[in-house]
PDB file of N, CA and C in Angstrom:
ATOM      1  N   UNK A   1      16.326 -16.130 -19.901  1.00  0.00           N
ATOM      2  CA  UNK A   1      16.946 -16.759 -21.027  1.00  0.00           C
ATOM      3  C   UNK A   1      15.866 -16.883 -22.105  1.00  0.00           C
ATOM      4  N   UNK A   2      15.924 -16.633 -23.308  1.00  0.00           N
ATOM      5  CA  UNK A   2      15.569 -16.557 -24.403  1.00  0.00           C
ATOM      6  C   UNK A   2      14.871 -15.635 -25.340  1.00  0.00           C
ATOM      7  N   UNK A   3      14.602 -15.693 -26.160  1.00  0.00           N
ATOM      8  CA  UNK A   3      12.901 -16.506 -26.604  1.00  0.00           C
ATOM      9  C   UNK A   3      13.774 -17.681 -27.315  1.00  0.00           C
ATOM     10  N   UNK A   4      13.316 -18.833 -26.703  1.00  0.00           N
ATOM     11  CA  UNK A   4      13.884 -20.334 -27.198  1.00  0.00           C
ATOM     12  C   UNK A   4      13.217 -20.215 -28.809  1.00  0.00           C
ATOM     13  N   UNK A   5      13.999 -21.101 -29.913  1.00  0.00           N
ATOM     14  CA  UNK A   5      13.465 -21.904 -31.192  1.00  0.00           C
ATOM     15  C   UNK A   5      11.982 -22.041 -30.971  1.00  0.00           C
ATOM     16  N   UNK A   6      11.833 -23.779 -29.625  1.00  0.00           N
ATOM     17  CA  UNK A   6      10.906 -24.083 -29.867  1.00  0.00           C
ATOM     18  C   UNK A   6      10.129 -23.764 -28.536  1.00  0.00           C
ATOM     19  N   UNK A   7       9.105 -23.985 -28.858  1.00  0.00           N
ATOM     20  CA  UNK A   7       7.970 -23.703 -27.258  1.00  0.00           C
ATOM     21  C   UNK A   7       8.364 -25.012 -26.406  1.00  0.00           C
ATOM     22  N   UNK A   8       8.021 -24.877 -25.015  1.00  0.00           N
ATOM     23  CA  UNK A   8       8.133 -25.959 -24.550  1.00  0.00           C
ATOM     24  C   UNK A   8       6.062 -26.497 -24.691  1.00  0.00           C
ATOM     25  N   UNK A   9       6.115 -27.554 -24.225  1.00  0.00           N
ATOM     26  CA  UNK A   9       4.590 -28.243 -24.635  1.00  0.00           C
ATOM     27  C   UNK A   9       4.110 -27.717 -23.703  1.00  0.00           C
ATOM     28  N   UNK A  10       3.846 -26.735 -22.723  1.00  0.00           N
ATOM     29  CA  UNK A  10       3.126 -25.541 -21.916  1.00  0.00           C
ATOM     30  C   UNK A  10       3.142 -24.333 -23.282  1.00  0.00           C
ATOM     31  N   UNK A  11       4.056 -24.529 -24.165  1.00  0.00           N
ATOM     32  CA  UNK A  11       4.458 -22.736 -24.638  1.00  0.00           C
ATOM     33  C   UNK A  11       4.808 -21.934 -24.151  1.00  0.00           C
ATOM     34  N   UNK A  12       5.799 -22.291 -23.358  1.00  0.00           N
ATOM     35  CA  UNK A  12       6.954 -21.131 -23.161  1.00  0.00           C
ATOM     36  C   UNK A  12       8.048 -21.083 -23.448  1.00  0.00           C
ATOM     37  N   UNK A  13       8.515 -19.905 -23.786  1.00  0.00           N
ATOM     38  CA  UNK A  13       9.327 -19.751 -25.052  1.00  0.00           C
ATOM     39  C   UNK A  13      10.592 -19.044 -24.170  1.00  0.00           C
ATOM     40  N   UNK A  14      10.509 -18.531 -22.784  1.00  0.00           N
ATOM     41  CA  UNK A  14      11.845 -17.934 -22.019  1.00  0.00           C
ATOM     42  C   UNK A  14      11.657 -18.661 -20.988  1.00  0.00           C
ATOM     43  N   UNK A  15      12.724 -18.978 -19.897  1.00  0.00           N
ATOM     44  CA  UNK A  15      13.147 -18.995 -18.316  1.00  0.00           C
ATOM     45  C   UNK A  15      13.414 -18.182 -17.816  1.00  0.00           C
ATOM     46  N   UNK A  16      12.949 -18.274 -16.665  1.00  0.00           N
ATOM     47  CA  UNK A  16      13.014 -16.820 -15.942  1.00  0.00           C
ATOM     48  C   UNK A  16      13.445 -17.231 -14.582  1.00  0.00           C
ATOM     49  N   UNK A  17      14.855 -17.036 -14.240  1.00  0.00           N
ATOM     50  CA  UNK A  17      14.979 -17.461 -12.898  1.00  0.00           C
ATOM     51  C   UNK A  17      15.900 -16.119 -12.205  1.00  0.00           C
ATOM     52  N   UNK A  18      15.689 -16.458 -10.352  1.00  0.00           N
ATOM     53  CA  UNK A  18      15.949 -15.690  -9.516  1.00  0.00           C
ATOM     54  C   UNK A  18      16.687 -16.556  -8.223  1.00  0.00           C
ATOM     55  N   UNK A  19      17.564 -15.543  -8.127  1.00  0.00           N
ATOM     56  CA  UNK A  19      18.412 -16.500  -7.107  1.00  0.00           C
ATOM     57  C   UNK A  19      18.340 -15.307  -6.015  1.00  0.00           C
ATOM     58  N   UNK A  20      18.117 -16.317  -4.607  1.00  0.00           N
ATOM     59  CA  UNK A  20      18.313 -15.476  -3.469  1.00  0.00           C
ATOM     60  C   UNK A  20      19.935 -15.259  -3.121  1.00  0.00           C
ATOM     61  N   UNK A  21      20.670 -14.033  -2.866  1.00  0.00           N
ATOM     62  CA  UNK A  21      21.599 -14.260  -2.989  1.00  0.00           C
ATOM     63  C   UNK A  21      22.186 -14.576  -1.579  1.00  0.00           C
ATOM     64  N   UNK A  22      21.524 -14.293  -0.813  1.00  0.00           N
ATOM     65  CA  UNK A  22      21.594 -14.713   1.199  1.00  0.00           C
ATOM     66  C   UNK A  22      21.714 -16.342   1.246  1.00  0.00           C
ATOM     67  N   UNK A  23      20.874 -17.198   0.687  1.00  0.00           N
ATOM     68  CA  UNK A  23      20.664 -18.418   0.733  1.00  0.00           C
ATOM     69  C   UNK A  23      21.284 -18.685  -0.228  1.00  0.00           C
ATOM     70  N   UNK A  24      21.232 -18.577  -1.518  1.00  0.00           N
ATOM     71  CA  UNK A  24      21.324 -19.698  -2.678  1.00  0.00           C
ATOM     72  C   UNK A  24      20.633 -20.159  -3.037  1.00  0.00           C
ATOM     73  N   UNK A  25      19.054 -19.605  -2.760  1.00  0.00           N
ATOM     74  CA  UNK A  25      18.081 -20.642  -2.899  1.00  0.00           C
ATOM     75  C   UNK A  25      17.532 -20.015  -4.849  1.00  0.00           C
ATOM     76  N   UNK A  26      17.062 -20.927  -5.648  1.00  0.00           N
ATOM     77  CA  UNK A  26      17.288 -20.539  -7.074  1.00  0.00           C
ATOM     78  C   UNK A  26      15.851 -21.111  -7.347  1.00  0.00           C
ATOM     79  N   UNK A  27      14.850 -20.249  -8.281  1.00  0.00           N
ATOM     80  CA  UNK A  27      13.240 -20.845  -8.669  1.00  0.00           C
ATOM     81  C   UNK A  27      13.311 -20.108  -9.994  1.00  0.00           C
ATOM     82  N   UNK A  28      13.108 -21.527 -11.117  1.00  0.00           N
ATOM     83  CA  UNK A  28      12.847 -20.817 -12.123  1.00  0.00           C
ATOM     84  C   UNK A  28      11.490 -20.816 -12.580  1.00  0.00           C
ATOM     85  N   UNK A  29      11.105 -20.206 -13.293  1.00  0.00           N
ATOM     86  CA  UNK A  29      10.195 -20.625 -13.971  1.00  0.00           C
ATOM     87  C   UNK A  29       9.977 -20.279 -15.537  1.00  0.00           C
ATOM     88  N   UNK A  30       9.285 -20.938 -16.024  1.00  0.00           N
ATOM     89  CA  UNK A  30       8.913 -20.980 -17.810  1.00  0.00           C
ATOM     90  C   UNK A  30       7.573 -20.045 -18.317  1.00  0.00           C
ATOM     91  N   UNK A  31       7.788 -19.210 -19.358  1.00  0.00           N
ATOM     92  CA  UNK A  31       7.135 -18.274 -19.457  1.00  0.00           C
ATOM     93  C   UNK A  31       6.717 -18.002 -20.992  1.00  0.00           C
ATOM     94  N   UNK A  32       5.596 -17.693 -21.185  1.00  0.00           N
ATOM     95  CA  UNK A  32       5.628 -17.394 -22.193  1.00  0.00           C
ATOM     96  C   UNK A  32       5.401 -16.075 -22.930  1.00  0.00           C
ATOM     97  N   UNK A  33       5.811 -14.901 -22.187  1.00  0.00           N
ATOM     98  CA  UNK A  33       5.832 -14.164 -22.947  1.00  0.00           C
ATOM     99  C   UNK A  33       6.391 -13.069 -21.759  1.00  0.00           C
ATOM    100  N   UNK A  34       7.290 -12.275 -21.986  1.00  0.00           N
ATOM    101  CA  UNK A  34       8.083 -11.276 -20.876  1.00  0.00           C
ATOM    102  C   UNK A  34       7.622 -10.606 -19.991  1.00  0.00           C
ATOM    103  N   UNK A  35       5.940 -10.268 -20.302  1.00  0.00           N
ATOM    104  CA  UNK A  35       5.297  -9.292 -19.560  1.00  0.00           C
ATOM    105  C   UNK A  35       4.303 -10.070 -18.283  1.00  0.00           C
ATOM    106  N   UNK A  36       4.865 -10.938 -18.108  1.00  0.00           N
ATOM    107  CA  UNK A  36       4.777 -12.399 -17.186  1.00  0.00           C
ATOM    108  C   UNK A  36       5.659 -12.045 -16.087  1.00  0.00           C
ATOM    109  N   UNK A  37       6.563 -11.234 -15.878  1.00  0.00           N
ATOM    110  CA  UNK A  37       7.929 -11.585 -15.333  1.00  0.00           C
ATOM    111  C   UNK A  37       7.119 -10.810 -13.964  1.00  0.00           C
ATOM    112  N   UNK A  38       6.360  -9.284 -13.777  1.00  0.00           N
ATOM    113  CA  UNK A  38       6.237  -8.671 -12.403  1.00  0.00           C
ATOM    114  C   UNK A  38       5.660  -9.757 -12.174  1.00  0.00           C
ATOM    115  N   UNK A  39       4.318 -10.315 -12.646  1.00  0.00           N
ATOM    116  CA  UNK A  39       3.869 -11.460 -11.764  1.00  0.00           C
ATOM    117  C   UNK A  39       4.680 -12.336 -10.878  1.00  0.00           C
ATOM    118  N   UNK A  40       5.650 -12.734 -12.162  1.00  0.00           N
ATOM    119  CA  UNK A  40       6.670 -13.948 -11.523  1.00  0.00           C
ATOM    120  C   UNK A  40       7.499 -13.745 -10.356  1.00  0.00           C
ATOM    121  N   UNK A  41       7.842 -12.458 -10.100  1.00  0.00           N
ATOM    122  CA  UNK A  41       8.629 -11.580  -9.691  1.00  0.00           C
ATOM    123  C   UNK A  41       7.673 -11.970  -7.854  1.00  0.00           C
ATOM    124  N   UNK A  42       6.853 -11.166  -8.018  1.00  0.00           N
ATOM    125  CA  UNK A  42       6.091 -11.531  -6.718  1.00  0.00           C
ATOM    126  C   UNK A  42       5.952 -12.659  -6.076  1.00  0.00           C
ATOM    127  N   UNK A  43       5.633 -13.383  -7.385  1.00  0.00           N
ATOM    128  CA  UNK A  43       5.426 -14.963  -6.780  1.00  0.00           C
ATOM    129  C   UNK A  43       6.783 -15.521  -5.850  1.00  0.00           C
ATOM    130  N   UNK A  44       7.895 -15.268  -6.477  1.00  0.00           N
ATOM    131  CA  UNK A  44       8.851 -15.646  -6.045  1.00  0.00           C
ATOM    132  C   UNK A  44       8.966 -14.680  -4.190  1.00  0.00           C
ATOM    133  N   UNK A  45       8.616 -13.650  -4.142  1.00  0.00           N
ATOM    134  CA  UNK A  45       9.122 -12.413  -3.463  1.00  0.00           C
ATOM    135  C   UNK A  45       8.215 -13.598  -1.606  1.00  0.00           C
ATOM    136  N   UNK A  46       6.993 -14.139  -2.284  1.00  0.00           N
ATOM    137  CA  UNK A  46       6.112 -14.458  -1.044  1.00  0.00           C
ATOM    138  C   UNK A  46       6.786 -15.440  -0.766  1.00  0.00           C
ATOM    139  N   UNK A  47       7.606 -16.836  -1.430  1.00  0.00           N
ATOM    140  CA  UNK A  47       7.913 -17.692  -1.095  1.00  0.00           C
ATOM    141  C   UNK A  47       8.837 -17.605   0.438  1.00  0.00           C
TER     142      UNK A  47
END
């Protein structure tokens, strides 16, 4: 979701969330800039 108006007070300007679709289990996180997302992507993948 976005690029929001305003930054949040971290400065991030999108949400980036992923839902497991087996569980339901849902982690977003706040980002500031799109090319953030493989990182995010992994992070989520180890949980």
């Amino acid at each position: 979701m976005g690029p929001m108006k305003t930054k949040s007070k971290g400065g991030a300007r999108y949400v980036l969330t992923f839902v497991d679709d087996y569980s339901k289990y849902v982690v977003a996180y706040f980002i500031s800039k799109k090319s953030e997302v493989p990182n995010k992507f992994k992070m989520f993948m180890k949980l």
